[in-house]
Every structure is written in C-alpha cells, then in structure tokens.
PDB file of N, CA and C in Angstrom:
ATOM      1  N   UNK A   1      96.820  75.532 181.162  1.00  0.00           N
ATOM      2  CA  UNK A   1      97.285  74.152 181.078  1.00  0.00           C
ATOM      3  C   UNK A   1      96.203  73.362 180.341  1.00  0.00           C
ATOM      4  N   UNK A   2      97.091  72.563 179.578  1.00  0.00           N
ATOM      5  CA  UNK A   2      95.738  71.869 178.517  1.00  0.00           C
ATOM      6  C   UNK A   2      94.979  70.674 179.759  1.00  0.00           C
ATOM      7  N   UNK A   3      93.898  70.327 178.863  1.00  0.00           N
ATOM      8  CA  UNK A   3      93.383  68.737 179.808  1.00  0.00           C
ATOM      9  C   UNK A   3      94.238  67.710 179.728  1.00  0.00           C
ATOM     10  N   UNK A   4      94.670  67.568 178.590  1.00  0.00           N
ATOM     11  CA  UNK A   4      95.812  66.328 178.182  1.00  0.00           C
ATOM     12  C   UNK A   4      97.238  67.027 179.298  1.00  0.00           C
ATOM     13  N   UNK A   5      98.008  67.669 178.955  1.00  0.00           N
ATOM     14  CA  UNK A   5      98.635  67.974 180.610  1.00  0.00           C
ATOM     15  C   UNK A   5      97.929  67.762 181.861  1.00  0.00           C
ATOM     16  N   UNK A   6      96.923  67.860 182.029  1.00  0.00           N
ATOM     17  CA  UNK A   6      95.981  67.818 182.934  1.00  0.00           C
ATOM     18  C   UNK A   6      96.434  66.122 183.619  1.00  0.00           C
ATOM     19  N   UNK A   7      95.655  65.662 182.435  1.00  0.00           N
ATOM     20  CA  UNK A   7      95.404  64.252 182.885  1.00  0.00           C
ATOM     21  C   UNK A   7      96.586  63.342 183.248  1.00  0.00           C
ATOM     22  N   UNK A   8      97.787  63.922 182.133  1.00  0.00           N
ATOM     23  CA  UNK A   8      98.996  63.228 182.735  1.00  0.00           C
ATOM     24  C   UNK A   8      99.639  63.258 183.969  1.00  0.00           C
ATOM     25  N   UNK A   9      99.588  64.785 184.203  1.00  0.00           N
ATOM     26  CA  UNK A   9     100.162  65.072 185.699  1.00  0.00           C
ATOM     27  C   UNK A   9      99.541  64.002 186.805  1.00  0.00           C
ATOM     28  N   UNK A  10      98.309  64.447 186.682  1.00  0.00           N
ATOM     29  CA  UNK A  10      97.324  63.660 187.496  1.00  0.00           C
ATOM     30  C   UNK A  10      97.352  62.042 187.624  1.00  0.00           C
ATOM     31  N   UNK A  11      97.506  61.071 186.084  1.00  0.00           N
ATOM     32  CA  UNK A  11      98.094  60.088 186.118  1.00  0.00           C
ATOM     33  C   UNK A  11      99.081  59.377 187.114  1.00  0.00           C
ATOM     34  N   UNK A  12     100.736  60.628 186.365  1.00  0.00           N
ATOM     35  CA  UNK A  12     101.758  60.657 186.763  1.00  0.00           C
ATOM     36  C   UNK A  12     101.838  60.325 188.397  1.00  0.00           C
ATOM     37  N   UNK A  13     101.027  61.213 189.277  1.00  0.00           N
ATOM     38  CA  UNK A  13     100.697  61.262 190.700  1.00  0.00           C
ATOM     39  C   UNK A  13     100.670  60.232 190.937  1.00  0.00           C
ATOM     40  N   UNK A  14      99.192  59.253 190.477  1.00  0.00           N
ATOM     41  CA  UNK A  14      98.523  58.353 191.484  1.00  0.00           C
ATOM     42  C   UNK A  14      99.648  57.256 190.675  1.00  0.00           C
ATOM     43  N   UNK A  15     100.638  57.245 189.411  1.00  0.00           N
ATOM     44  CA  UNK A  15     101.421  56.302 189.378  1.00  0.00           C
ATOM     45  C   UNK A  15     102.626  56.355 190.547  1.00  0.00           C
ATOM     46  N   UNK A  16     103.072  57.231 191.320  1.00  0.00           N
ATOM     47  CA  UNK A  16     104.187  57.304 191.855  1.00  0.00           C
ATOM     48  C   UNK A  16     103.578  57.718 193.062  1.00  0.00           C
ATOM     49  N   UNK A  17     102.323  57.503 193.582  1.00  0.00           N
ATOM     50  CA  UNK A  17     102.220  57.448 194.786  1.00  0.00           C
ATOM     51  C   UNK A  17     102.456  57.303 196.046  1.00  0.00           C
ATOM     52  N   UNK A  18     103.599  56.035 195.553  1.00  0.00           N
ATOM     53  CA  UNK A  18     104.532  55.618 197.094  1.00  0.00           C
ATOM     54  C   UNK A  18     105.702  56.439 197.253  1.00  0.00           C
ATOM     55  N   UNK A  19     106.245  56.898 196.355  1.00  0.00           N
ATOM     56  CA  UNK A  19     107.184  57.777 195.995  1.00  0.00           C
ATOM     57  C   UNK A  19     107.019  59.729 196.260  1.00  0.00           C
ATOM     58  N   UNK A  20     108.219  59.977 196.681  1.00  0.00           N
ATOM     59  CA  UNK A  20     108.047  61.243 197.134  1.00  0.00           C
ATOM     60  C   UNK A  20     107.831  62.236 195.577  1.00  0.00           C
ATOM     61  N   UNK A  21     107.002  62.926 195.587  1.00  0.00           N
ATOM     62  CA  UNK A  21     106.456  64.140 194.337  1.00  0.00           C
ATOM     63  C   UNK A  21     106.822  64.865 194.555  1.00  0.00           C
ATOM     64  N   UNK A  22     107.892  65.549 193.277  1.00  0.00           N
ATOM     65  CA  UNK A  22     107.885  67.207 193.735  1.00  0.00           C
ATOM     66  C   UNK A  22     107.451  68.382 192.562  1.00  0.00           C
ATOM     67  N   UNK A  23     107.053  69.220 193.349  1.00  0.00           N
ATOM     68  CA  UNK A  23     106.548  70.467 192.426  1.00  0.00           C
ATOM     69  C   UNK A  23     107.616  70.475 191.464  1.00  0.00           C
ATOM     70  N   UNK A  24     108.823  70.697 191.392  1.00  0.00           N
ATOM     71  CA  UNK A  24     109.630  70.828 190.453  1.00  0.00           C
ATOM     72  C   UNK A  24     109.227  70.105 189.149  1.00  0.00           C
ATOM     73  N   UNK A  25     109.286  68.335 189.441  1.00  0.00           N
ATOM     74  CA  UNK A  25     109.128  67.306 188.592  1.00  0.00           C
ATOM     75  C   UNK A  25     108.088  67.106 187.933  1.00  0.00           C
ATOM     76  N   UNK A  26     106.582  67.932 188.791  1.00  0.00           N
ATOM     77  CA  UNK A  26     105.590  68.130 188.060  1.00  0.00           C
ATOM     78  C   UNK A  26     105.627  69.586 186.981  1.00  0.00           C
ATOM     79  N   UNK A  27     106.083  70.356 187.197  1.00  0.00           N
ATOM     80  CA  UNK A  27     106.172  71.217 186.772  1.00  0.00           C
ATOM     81  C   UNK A  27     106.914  71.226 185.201  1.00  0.00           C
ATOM     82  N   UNK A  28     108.231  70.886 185.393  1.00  0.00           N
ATOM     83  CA  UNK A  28     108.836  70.642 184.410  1.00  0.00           C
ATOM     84  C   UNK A  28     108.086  69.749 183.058  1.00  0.00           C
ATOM     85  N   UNK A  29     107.677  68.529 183.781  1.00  0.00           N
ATOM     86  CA  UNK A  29     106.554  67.728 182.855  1.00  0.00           C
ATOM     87  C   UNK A  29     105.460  68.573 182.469  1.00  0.00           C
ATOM     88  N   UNK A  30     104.836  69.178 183.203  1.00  0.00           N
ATOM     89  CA  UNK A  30     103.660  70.422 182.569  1.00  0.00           C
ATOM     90  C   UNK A  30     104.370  71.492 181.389  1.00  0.00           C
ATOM     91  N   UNK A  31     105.814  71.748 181.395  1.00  0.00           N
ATOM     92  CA  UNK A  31     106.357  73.003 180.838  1.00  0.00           C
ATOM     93  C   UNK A  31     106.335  74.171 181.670  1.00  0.00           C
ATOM     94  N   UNK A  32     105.991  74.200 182.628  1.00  0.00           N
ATOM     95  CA  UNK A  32     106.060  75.720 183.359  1.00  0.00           C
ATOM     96  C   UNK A  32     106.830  75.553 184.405  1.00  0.00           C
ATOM     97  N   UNK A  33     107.161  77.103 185.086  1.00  0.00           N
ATOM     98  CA  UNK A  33     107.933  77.234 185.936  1.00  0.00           C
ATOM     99  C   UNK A  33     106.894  76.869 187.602  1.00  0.00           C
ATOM    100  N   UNK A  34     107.806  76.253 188.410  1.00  0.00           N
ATOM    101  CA  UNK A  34     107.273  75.615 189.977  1.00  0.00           C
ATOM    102  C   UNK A  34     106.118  76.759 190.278  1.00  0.00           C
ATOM    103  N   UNK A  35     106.042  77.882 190.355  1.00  0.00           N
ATOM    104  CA  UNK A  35     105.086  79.059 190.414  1.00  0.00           C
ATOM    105  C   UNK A  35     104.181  78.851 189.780  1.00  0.00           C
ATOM    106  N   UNK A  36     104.139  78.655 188.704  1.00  0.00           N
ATOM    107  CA  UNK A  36     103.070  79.251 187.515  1.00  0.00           C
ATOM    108  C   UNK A  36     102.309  78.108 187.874  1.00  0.00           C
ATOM    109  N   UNK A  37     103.108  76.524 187.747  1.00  0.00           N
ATOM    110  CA  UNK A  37     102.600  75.516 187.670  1.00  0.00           C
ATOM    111  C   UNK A  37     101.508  75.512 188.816  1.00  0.00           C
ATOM    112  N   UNK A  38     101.970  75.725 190.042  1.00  0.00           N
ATOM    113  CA  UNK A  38     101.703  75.642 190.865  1.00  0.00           C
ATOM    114  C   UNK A  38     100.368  76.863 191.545  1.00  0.00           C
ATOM    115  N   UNK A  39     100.247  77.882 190.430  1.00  0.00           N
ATOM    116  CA  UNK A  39      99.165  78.650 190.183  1.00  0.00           C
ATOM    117  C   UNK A  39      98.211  78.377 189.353  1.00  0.00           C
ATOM    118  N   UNK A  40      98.744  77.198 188.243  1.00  0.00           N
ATOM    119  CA  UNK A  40      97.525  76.985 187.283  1.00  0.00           C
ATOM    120  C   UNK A  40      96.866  75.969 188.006  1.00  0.00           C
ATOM    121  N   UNK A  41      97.666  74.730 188.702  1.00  0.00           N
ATOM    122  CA  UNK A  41      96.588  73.905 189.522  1.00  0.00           C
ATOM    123  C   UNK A  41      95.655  74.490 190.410  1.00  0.00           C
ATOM    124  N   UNK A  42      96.220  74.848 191.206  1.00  0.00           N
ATOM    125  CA  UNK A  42      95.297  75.583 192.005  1.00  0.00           C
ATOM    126  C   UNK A  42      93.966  76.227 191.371  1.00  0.00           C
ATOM    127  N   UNK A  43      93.739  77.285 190.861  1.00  0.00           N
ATOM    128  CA  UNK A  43      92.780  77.608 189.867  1.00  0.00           C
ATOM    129  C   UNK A  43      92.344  76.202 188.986  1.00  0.00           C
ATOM    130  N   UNK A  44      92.698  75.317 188.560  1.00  0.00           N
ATOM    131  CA  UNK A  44      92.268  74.575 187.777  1.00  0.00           C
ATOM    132  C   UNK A  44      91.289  73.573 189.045  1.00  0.00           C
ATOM    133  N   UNK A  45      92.321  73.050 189.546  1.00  0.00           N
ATOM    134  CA  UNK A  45      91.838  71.976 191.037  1.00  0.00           C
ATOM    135  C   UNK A  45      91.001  72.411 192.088  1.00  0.00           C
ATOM    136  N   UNK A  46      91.202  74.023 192.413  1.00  0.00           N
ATOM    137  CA  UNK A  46      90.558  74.082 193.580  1.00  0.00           C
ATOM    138  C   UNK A  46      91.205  73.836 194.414  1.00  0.00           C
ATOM    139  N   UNK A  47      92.464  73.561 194.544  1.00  0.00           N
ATOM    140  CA  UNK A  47      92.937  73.209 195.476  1.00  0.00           C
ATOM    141  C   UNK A  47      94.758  73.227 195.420  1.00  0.00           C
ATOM    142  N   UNK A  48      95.888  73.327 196.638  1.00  0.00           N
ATOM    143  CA  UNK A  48      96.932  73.627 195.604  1.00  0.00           C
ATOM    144  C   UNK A  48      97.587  72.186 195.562  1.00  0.00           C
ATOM    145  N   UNK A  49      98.238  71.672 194.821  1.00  0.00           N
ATOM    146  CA  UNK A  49      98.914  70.425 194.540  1.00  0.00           C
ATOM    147  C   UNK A  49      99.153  69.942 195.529  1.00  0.00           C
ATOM    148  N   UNK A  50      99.897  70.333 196.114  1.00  0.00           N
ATOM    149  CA  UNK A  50     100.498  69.700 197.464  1.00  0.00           C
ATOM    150  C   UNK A  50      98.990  68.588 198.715  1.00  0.00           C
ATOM    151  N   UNK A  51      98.234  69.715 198.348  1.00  0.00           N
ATOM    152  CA  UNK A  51      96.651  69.266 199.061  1.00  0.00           C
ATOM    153  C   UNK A  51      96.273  67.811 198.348  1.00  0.00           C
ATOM    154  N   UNK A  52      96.480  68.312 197.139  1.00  0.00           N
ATOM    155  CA  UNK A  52      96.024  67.107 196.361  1.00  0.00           C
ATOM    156  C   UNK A  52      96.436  65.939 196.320  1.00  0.00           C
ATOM    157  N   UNK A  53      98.000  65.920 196.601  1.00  0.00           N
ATOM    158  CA  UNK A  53      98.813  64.711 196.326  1.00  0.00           C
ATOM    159  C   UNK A  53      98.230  64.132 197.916  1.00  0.00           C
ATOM    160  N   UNK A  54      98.590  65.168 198.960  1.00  0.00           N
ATOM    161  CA  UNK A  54      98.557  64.604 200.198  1.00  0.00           C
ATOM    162  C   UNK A  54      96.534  63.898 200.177  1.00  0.00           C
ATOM    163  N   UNK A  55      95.847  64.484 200.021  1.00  0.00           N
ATOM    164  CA  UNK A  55      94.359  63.396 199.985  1.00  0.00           C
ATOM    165  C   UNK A  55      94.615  62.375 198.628  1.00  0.00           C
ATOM    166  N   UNK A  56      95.098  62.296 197.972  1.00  0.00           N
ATOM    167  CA  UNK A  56      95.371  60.970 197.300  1.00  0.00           C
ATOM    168  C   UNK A  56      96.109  60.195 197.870  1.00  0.00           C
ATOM    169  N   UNK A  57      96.971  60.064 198.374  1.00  0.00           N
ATOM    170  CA  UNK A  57      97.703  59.506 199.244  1.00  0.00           C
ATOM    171  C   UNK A  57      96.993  58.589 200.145  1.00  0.00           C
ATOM    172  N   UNK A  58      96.470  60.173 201.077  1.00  0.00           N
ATOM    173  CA  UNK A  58      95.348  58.945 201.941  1.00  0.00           C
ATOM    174  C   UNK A  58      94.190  58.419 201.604  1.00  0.00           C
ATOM    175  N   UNK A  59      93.382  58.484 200.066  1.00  0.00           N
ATOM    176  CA  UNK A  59      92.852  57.538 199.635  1.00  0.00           C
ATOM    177  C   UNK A  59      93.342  56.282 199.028  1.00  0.00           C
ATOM    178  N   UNK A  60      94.671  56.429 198.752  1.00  0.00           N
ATOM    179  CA  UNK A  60      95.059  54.770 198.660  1.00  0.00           C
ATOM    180  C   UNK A  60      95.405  54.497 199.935  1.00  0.00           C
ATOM    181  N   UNK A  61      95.956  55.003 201.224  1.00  0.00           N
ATOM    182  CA  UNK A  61      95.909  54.298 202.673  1.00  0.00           C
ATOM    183  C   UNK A  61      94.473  53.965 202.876  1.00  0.00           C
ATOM    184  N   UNK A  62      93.081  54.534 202.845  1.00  0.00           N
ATOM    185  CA  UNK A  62      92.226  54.253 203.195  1.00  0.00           C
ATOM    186  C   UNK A  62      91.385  52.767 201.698  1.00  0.00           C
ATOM    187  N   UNK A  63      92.004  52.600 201.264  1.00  0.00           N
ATOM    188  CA  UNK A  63      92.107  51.673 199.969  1.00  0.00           C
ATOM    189  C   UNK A  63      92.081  50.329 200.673  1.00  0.00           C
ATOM    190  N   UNK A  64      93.754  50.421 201.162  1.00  0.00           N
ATOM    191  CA  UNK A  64      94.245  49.287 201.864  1.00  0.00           C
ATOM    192  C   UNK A  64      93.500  49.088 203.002  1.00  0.00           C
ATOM    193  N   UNK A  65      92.818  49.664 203.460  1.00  0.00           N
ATOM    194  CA  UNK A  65      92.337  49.509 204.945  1.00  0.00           C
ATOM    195  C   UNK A  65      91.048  48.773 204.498  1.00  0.00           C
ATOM    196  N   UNK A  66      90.481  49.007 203.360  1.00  0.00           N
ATOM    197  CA  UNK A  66      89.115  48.811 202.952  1.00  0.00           C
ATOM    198  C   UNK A  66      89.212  47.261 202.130  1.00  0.00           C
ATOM    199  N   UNK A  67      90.475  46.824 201.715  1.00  0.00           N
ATOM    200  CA  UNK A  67      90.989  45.892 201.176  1.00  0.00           C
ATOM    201  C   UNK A  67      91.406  44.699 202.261  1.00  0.00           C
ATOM    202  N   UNK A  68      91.210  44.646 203.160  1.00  0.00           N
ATOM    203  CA  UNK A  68      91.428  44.382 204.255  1.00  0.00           C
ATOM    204  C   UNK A  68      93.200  44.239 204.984  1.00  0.00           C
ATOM    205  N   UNK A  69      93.692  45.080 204.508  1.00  0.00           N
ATOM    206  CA  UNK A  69      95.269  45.231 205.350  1.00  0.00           C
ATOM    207  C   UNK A  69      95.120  45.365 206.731  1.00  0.00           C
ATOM    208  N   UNK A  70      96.111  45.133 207.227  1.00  0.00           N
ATOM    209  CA  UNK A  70      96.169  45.442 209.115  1.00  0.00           C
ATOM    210  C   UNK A  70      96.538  46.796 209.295  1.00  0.00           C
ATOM    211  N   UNK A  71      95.632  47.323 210.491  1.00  0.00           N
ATOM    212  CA  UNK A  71      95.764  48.815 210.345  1.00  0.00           C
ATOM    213  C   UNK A  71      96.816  49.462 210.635  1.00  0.00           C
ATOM    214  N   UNK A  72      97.840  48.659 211.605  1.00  0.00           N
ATOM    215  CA  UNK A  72      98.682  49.092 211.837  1.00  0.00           C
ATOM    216  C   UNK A  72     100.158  49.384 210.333  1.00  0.00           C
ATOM    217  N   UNK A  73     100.128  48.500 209.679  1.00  0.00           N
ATOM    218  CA  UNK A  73     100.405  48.347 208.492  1.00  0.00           C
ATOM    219  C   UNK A  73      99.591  49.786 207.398  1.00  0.00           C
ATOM    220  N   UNK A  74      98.070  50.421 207.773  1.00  0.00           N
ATOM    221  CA  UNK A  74      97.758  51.537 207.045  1.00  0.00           C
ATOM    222  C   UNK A  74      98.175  52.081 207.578  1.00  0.00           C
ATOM    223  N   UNK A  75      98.108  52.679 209.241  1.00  0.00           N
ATOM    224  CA  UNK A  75      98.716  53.813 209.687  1.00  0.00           C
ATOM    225  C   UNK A  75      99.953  53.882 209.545  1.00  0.00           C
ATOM    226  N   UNK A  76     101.059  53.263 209.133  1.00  0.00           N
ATOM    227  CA  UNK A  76     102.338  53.009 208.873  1.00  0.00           C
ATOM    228  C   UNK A  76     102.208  54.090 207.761  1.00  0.00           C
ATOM    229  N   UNK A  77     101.144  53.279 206.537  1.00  0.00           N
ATOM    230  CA  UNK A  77     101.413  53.702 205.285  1.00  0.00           C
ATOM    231  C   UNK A  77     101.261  55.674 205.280  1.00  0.00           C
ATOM    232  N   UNK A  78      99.938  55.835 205.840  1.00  0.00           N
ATOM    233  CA  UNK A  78      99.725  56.761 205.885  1.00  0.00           C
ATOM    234  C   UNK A  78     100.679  57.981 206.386  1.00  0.00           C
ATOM    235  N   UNK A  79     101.397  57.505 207.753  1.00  0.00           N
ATOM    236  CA  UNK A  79     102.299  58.686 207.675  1.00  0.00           C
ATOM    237  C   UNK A  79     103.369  58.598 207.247  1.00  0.00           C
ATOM    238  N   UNK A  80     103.896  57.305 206.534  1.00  0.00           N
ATOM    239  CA  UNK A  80     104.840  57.554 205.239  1.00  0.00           C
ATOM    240  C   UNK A  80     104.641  58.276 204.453  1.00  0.00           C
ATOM    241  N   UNK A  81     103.879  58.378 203.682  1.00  0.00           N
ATOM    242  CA  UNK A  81     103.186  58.850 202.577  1.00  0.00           C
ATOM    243  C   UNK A  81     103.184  60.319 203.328  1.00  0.00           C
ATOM    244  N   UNK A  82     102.504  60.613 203.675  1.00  0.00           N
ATOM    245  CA  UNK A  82     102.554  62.222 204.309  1.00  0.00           C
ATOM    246  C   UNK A  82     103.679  62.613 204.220  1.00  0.00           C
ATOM    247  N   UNK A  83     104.722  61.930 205.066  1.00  0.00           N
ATOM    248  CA  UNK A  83     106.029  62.393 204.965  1.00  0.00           C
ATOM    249  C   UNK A  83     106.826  62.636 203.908  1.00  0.00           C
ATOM    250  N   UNK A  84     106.238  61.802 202.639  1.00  0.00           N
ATOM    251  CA  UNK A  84     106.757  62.215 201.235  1.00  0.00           C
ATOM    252  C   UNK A  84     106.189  62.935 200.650  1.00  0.00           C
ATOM    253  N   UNK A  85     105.406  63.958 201.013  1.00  0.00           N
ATOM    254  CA  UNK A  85     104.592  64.920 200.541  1.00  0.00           C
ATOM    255  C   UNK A  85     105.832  66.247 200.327  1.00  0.00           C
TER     256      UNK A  85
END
C-alpha cells in the first residue's frame, strides 16, 4: 500500500469518526480485497484496523473531556463510538 493510500485512509477515518467504519469501505478506497487490506494495515500499523479506529475514537472522546465537555456527555460518546466500531 502506497503512503498516499496510506494517508487517505487514515484521513478518511479521523474524518468520519462519528460515523460507523467499515473494513469493506476502507478497503475498496485502498483497491484491495477486506483481507489483503486488512493484512497490509496491520503489517504497515502494527496494529489491525479495527484497533486503530477503536483508539482514535477514544482519543477524540478523551479530546472532549480535555476541552472541557461533561463527562457524562464523554462517556456517552465513548461507548457510542465503540459501538460503531
């Protein structure tokens, strides 16, 4: 996977953050099949996508918390967000 795929995917993510991600939708945008895709991150990231989206996630919940939101309002966010993982 090039860096420029790289960076978009990665973009793509933290743009649709509130929104549920799926391997498919990343994949397709990369050109590869949900597998492959999902084998080149891993090796590339260190980590497999799914990991990734879910700790980005909770660095924009922990964002808002640091921004001063009410926590109950982050913990809301947070296991929304999980749940669209």
């Amino acid at each position: 996977m090039s860096t420029e795929i790289l960076k978009e995917i990665l973009a793509y993510i933290d743009e649709h953050i509130y929104e549920k991600i799926s391997l498919l939708e990343l994949a397709e945008m990369a050109g590869y099949s949900p597998f492959y895709f999902s084998k080149l991150f891993s090796e590339i990231m260190g980590m497999p996508i799914t990991g990734y989206i879910r700790i980005r996630k909770l660095q924009y919940a922990l964002g808002s918390l640091l921004e001063g939101r009410k926590v109950l309002d982050s913990i809301y966010e947070v296991i929304y967000f999980l749940s669209q993982t």
